[in-house]
C-alpha atoms as a PDB file:
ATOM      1  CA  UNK A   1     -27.740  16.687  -3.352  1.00  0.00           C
ATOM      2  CA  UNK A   2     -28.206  14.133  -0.731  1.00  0.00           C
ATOM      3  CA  UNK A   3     -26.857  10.792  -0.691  1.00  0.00           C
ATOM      4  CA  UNK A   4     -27.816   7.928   1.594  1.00  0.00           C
ATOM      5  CA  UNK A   5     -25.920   5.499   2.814  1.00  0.00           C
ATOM      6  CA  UNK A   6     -27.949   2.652   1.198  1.00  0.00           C
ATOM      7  CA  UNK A   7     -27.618   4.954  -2.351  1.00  0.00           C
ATOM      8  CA  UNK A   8     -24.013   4.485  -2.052  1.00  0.00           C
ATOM      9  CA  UNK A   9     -23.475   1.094  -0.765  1.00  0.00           C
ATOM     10  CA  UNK A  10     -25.190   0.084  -3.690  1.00  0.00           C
ATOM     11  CA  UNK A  11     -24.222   2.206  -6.279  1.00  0.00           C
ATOM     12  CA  UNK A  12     -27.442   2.547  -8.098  1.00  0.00           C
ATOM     13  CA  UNK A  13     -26.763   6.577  -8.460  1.00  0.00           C
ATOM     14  CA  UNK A  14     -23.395   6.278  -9.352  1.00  0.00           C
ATOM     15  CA  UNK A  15     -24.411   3.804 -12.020  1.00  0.00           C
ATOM     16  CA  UNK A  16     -26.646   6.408 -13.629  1.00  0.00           C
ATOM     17  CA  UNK A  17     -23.416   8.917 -13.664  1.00  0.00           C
ATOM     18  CA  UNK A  18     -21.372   6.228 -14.693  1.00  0.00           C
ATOM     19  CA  UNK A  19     -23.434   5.783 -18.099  1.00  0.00           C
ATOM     20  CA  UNK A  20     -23.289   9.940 -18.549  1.00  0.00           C
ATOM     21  CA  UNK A  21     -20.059  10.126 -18.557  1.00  0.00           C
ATOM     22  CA  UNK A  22     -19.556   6.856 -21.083  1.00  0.00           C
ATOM     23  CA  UNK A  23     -21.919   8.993 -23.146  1.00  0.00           C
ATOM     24  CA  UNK A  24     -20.221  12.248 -22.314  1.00  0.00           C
ATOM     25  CA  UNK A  25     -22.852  13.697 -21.244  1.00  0.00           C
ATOM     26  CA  UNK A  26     -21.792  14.145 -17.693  1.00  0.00           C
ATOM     27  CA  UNK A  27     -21.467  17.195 -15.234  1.00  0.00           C
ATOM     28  CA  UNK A  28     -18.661  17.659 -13.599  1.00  0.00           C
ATOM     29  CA  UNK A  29     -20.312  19.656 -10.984  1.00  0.00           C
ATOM     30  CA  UNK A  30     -22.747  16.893 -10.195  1.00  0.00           C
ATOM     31  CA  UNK A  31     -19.883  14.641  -9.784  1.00  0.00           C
ATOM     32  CA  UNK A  32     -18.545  17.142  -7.752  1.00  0.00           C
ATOM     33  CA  UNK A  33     -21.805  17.356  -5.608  1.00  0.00           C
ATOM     34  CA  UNK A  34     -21.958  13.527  -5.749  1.00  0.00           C
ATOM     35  CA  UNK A  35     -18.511  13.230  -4.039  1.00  0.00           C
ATOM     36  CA  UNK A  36     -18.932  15.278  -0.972  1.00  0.00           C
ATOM     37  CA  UNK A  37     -22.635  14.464  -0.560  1.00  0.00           C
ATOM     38  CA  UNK A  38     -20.801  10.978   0.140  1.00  0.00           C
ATOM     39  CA  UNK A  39     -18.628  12.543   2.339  1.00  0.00           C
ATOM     40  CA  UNK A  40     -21.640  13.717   4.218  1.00  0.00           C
ATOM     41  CA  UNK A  41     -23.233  10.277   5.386  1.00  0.00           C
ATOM     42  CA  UNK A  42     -22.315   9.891   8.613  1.00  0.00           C
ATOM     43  CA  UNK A  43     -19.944   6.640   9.124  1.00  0.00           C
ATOM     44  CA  UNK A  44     -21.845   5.104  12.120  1.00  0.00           C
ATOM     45  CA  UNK A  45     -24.821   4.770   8.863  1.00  0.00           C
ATOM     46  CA  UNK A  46     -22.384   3.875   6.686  1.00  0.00           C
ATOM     47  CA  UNK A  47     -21.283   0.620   8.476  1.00  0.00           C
ATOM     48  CA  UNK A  48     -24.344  -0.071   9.483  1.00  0.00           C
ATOM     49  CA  UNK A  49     -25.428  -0.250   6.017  1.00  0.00           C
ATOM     50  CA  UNK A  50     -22.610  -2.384   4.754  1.00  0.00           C
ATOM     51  CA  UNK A  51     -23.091  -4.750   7.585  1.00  0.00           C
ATOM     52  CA  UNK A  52     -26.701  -5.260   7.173  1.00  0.00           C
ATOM     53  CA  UNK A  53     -25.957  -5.930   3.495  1.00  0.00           C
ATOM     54  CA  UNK A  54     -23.961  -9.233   1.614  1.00  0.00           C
ATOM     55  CA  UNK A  55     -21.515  -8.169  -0.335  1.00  0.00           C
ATOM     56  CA  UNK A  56     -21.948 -10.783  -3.093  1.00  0.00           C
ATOM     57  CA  UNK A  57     -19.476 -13.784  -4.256  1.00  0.00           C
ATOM     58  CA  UNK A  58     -16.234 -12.796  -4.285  1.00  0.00           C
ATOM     59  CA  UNK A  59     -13.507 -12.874  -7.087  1.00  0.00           C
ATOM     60  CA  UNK A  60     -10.039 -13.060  -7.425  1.00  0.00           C
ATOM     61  CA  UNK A  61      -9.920  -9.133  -8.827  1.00  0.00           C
ATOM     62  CA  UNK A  62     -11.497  -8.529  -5.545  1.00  0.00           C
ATOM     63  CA  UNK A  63      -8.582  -9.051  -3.739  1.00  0.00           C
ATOM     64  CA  UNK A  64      -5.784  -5.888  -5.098  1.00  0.00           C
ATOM     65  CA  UNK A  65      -2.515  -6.390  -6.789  1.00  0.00           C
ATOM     66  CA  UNK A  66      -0.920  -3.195  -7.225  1.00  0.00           C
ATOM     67  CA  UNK A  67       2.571  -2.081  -7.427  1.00  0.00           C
ATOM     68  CA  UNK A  68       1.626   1.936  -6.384  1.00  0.00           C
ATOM     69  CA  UNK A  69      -1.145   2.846  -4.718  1.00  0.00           C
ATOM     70  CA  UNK A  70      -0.939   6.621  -5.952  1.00  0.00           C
ATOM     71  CA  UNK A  71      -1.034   5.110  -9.888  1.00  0.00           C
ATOM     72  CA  UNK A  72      -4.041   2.486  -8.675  1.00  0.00           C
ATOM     73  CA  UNK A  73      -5.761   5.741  -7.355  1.00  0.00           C
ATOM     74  CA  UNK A  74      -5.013   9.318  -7.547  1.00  0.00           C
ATOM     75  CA  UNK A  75      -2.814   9.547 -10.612  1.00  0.00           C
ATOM     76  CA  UNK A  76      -4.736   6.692 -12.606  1.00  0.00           C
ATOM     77  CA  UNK A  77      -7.462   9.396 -12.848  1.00  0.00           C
ATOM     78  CA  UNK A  78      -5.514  12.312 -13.056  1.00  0.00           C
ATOM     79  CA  UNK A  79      -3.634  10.427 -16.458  1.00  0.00           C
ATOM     80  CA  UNK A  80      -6.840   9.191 -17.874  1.00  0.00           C
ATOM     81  CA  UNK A  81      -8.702  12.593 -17.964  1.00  0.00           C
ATOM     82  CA  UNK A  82      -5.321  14.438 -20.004  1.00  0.00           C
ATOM     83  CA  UNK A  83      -6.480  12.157 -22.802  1.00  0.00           C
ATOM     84  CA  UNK A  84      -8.837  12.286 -24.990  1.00  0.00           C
ATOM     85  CA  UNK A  85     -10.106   8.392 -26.219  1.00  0.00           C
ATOM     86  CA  UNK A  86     -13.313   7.930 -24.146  1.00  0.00           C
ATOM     87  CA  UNK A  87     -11.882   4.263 -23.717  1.00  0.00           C
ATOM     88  CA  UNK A  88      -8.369   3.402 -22.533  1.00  0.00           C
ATOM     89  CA  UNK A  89      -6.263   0.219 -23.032  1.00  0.00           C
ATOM     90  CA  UNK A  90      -4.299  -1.894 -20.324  1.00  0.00           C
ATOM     91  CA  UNK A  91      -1.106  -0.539 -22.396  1.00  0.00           C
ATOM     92  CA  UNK A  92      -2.173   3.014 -22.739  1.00  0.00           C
ATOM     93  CA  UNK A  93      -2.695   2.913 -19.704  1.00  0.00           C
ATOM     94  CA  UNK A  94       0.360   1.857 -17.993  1.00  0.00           C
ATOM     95  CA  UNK A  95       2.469   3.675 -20.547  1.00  0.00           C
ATOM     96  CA  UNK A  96       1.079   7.029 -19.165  1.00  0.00           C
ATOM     97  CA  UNK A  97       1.212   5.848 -15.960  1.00  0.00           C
ATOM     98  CA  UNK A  98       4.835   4.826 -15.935  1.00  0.00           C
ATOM     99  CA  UNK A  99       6.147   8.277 -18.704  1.00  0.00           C
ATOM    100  CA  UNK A 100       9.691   8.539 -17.189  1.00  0.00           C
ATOM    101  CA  UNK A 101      11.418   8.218 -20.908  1.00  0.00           C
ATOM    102  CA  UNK A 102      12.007   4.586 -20.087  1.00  0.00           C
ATOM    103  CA  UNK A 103      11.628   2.712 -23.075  1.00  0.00           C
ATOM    104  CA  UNK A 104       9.385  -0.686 -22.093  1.00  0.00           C
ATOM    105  CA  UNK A 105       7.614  -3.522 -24.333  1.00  0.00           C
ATOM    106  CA  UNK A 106       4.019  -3.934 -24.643  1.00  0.00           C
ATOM    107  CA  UNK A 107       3.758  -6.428 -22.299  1.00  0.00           C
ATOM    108  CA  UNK A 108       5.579  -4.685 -19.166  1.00  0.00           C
ATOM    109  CA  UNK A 109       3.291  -1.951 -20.078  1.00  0.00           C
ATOM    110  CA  UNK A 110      -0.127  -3.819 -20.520  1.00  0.00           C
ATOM    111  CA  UNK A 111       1.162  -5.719 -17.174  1.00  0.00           C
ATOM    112  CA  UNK A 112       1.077  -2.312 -14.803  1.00  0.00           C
ATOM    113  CA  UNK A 113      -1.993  -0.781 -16.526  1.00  0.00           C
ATOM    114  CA  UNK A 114      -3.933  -4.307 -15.849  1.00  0.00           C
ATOM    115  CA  UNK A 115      -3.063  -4.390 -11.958  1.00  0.00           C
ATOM    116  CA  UNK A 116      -3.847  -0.387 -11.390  1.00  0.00           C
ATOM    117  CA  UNK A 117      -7.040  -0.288 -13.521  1.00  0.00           C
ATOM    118  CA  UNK A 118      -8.282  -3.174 -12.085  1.00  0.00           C
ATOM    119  CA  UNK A 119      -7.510  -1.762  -8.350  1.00  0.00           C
ATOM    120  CA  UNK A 120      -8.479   1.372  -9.425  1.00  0.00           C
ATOM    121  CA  UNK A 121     -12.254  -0.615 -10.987  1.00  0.00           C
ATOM    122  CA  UNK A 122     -12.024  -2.547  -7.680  1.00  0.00           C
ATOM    123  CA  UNK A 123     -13.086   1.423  -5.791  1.00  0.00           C
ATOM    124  CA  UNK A 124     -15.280   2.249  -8.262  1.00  0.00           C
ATOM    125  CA  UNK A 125     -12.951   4.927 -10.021  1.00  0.00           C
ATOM    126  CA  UNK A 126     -12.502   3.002 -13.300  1.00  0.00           C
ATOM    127  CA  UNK A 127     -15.134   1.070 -15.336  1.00  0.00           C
ATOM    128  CA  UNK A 128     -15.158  -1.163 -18.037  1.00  0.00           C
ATOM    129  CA  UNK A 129     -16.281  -0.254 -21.092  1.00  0.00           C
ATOM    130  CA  UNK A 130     -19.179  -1.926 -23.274  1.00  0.00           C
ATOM    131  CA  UNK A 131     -16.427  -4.100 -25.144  1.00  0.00           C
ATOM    132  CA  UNK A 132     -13.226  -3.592 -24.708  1.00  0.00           C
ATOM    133  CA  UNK A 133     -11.336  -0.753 -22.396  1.00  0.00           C
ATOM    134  CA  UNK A 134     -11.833   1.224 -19.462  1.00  0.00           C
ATOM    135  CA  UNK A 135     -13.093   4.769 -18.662  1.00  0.00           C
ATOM    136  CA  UNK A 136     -13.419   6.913 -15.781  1.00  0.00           C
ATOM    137  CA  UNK A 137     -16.121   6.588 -13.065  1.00  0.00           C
ATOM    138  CA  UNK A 138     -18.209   9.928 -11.724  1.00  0.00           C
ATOM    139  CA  UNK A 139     -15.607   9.994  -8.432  1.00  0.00           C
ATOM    140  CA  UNK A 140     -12.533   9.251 -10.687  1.00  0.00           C
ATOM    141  CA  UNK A 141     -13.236  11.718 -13.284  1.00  0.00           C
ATOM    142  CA  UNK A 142     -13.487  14.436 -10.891  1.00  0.00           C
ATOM    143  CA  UNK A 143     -10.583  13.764  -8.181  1.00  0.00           C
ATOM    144  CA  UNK A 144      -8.469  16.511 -10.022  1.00  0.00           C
ATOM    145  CA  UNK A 145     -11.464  19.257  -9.679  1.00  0.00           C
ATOM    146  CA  UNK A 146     -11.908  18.114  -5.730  1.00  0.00           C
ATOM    147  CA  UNK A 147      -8.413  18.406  -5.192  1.00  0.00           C
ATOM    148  CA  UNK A 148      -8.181  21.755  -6.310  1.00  0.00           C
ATOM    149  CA  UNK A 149     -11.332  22.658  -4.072  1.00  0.00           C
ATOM    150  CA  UNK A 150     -10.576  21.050  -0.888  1.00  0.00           C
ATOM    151  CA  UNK A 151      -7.465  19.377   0.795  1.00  0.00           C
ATOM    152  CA  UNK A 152      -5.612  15.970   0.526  1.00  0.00           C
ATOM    153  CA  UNK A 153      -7.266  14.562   3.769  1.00  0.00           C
ATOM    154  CA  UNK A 154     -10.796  14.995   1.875  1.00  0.00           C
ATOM    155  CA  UNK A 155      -9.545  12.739  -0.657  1.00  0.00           C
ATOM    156  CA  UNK A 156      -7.835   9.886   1.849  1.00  0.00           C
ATOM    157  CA  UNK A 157     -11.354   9.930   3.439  1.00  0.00           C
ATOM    158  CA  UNK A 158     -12.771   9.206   0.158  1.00  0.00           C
ATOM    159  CA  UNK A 159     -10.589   6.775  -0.827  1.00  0.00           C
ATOM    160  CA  UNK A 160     -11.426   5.076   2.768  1.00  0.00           C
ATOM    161  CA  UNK A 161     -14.709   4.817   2.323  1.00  0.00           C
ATOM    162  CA  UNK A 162     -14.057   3.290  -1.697  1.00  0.00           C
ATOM    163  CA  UNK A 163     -12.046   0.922   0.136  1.00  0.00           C
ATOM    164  CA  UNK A 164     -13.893  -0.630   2.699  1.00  0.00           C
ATOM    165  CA  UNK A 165     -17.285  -0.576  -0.025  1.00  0.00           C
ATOM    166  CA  UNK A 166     -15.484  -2.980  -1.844  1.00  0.00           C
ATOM    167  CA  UNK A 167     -16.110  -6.289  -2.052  1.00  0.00           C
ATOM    168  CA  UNK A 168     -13.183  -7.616   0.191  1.00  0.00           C
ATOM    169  CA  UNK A 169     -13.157  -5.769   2.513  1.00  0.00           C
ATOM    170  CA  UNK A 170     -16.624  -5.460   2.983  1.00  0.00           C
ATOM    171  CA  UNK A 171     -15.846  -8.926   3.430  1.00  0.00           C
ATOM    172  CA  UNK A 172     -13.700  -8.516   6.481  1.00  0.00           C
ATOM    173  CA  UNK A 173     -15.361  -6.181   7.882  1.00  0.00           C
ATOM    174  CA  UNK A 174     -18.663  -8.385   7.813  1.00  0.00           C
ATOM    175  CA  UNK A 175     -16.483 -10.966   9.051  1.00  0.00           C
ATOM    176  CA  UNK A 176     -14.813  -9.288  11.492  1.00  0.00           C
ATOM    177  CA  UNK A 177     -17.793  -7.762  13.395  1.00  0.00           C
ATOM    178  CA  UNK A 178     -19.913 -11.442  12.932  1.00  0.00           C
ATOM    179  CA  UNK A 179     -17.506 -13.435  14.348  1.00  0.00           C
ATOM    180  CA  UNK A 180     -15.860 -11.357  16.659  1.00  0.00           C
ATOM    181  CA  UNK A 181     -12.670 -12.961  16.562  1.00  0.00           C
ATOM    182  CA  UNK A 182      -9.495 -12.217  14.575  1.00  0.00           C
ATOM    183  CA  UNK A 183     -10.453 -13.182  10.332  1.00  0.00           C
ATOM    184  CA  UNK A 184      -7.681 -15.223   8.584  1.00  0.00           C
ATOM    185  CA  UNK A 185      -6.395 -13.117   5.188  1.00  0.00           C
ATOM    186  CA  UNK A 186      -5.773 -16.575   3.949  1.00  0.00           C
ATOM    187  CA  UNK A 187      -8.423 -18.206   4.322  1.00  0.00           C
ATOM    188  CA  UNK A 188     -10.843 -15.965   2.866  1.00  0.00           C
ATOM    189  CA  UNK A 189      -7.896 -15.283  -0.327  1.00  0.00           C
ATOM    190  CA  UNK A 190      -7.241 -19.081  -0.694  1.00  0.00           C
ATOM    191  CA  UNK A 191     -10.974 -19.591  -1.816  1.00  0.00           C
ATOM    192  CA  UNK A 192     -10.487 -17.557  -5.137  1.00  0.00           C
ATOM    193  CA  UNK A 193      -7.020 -17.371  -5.713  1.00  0.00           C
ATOM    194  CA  UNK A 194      -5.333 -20.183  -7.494  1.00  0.00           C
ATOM    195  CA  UNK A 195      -2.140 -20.740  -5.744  1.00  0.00           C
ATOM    196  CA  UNK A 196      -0.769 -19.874  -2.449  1.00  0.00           C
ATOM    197  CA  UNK A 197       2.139 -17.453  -3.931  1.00  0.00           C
ATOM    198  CA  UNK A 198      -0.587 -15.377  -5.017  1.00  0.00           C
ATOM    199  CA  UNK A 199      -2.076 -15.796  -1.854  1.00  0.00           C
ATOM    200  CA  UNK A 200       0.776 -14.235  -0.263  1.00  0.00           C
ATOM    201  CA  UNK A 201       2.077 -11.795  -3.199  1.00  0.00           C
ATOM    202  CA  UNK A 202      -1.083  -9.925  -3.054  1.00  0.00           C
ATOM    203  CA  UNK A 203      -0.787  -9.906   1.421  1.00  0.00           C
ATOM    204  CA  UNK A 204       1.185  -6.845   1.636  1.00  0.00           C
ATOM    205  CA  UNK A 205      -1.196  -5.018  -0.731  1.00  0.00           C
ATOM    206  CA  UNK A 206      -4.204  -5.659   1.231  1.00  0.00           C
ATOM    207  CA  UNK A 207      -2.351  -5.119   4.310  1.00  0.00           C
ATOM    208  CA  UNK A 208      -0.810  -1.891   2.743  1.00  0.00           C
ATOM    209  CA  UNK A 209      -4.768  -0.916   2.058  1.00  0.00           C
ATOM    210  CA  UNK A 210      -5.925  -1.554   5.694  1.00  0.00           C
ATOM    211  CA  UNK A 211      -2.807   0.876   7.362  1.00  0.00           C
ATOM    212  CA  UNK A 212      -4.136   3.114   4.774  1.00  0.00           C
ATOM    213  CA  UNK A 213      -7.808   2.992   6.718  1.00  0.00           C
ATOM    214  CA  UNK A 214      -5.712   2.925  10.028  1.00  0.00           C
ATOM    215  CA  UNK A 215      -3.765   6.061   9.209  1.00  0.00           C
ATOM    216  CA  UNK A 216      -6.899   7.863   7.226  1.00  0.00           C
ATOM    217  CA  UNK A 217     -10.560   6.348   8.084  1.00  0.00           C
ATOM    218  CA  UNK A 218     -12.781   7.187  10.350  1.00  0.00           C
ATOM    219  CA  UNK A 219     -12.871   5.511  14.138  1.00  0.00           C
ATOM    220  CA  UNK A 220     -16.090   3.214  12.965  1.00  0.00           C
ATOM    221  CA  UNK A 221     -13.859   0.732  10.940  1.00  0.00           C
ATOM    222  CA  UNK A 222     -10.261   1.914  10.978  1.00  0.00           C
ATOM    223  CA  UNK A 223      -9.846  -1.034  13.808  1.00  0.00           C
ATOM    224  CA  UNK A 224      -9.960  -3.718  10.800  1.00  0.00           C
ATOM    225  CA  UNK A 225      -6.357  -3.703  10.451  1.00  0.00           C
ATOM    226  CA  UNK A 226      -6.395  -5.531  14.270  1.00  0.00           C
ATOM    227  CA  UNK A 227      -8.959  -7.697  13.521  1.00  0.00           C
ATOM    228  CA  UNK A 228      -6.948  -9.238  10.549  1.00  0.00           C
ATOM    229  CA  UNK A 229      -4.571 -12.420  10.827  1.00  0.00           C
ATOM    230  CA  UNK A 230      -1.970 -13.389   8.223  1.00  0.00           C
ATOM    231  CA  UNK A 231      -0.298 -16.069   8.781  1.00  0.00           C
END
């Protein structure tokens, strides 16, 4: 299989695996396929594409909340495919995620599910179902099958390249390269958050997320995290 970089910036393929495996009638091994045939593009194309391309209006789910990036990413999708329902709550979800014997309400439970599934919908390895749940993307359903056929660092570059295709910080990066200054985390936040102390709570995760691309992407946009102000 071969993947462009316009294919994946927009998602239109992944859709189409998306729907197979809500109707579970997807293959794993085209998933598999899929995944490193996005590993493939070359990252000079890859940028190019996202900065020729507007990422569309942002939202406040845009911008991640997450506790653990592991359970927003790796272990999310390593939980969800154990189980069996094709769609899985906000509670479900963070019980599973959080199974240490620790007895916790609903509400603590729905509360960590909500902010890693939506992270985890945020890279495209989570989806919403038709009415109410979430399932597993192509990519998430088959992170456990790549990790047993390739190494760790195949996976951070993955998750790299899931991170700066989203909507944020696609954002930034647009930003960043357009202006050719320093972008101000707050400035873009404050326009679709509602208050400044979520302005700031949710600062350390996206700064968290761009040492990840620092420590793990590739040289054409790993320099994001310097082009970043927040304060």
């Amino acid at each position: 299989m071969e993947v462009t970089a316009a294919q994946f910036v927009c998602g239109d393929l992944e859709k189409e695996f998306n729907h197979a495996v809500m109707r579970k009638k997807f293959s794993v091994a085209n998933g598999v396929d899929y995944f490193f045939s996005v590993l493939n593009i070359p990252a000079a194309e890859l940028v190019s594409e996202l900065l020729a391309r507007d990422p569309g209006p942002l939202e406040s789910l845009d911008i991640p909340q997450y506790s653990d990036f592991e359970d927003a990413t790796i272990r999310i999708c390593s939980v969800l495919r154990k189980h069996s329902p094709r769609f899985y709550s906000n509670v479900d979800i963070g019980q599973w995620l959080q199974d240490d014997g620790v007895e916790r309400t609903r509400g603590t439970n729905g509360r960590w599910g909500m902010d890693h599934s939506n992270v985890a919908r945020m890279l495209g390895l989570l989806q919403r179902g038709p009415s109410t749940g979430h399932y597993l993307s192509c990519l998430g359903y088959v992170i456990d099958d790549v990790v047993r056929q390739d190494s760790g660092r195949t996976l951070d570059k993955m998750l790299c390249r899931l991170i700066i295709r989203s909507r944020f910080f696609w954002l930034l990066l647009r930003e960043s390269r357009n202006t050719g200054s320093k972008v101000s985390y707050n400035g873009i936040a404050s326009t679709v958050l509602s208050s400044q102390s979520t302005v700031g709570r949710r600062k350390n995760n996206v700064r968290k997320m761009l040492h990840f691309l620092w420590d793990n992407g590739e040289d054409e946009y790993s320099w994001l995290l310097e082009r970043i102000r927040f304060v």
